[in-house]
Protein backbone atom coordinates (compact mmCIF):
# COMPACT_ATOMS: atom_id res chain seq x y z
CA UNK A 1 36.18 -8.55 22.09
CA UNK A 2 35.25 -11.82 20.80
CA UNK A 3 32.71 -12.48 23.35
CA UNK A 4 30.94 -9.00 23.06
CA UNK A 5 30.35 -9.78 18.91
CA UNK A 6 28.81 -13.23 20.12
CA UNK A 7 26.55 -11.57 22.50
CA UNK A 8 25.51 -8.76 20.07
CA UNK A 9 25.30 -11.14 17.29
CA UNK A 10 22.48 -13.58 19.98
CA UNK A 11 20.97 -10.84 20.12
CA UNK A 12 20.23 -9.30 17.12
CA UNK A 13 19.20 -12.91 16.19
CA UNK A 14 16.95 -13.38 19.06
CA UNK A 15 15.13 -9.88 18.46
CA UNK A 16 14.75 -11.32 14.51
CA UNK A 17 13.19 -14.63 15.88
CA UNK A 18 10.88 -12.67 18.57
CA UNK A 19 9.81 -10.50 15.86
CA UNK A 20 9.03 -13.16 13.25
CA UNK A 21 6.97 -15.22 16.19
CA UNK A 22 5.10 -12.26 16.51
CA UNK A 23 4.52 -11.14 12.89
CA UNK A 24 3.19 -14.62 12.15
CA UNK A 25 0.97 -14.89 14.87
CA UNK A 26 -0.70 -11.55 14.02
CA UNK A 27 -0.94 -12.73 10.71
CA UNK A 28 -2.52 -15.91 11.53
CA UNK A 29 -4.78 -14.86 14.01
CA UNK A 30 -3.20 -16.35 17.20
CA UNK A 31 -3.73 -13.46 19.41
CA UNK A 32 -7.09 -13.16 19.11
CA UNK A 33 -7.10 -9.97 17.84
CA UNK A 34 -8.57 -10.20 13.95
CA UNK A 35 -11.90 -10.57 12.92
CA UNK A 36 -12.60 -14.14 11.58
CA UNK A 37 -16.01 -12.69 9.81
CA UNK A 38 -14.03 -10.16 7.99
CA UNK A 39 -15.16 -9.15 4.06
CA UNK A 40 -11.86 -8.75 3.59
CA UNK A 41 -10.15 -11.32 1.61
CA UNK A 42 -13.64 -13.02 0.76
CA UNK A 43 -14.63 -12.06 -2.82
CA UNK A 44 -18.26 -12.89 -3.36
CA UNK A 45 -18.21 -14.84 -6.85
CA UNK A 46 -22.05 -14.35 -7.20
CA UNK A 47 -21.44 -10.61 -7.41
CA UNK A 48 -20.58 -9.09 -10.91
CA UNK A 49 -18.32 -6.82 -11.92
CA UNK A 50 -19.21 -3.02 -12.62
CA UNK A 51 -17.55 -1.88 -15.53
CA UNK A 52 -16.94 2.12 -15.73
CA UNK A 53 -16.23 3.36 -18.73
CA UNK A 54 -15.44 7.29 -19.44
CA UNK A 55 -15.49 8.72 -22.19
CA UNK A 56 -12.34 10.78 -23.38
CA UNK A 57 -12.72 15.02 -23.65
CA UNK A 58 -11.87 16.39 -26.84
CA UNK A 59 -9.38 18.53 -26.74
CA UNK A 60 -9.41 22.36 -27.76
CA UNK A 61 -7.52 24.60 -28.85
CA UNK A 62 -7.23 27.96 -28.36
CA UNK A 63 -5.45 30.45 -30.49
CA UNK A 64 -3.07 32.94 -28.88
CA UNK A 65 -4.44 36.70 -27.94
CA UNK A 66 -3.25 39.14 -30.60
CA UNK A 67 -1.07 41.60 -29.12
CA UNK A 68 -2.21 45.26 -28.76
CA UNK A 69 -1.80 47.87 -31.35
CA UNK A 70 1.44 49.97 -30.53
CA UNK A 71 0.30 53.58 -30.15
CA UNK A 72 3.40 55.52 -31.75
């Protein structure tokens, strides 16, 4: 029993490492597969801001319907 929680322990640990390696290396470009002239992540400084500003709706209100005349 002691041997099959030391082999299922190894692994779980070995899966966390192999995923790490890989997670890192994606990150970090190591595969390849990002785009080293990507706009993302680059903010132009010579750019300015655009500033949008709108401008609150009043708010109406509206007076409740009368109710109909009761024909008796």
């Amino acid at each position: 029993m002691e041997r099959r929680k030391l082999w299922a322990t190894a692994g779980a640990l070995s899966i966390a490492a192999f995923s790490t390696t890989v997670g890192l290396g994606v990150s970090f470009g190591l595969f390849g597969i990002t785009e080293p002239e990507s706009p993302v992540g680059h903010l132009d400084t010579r750019r300015s801001a655009t500033e949008v500003r709108v401008a609150p709706t009043p708010s109406t209100t509206v007076a409740p319907a009368a109710p109909p005349a009761a024909d008796d």
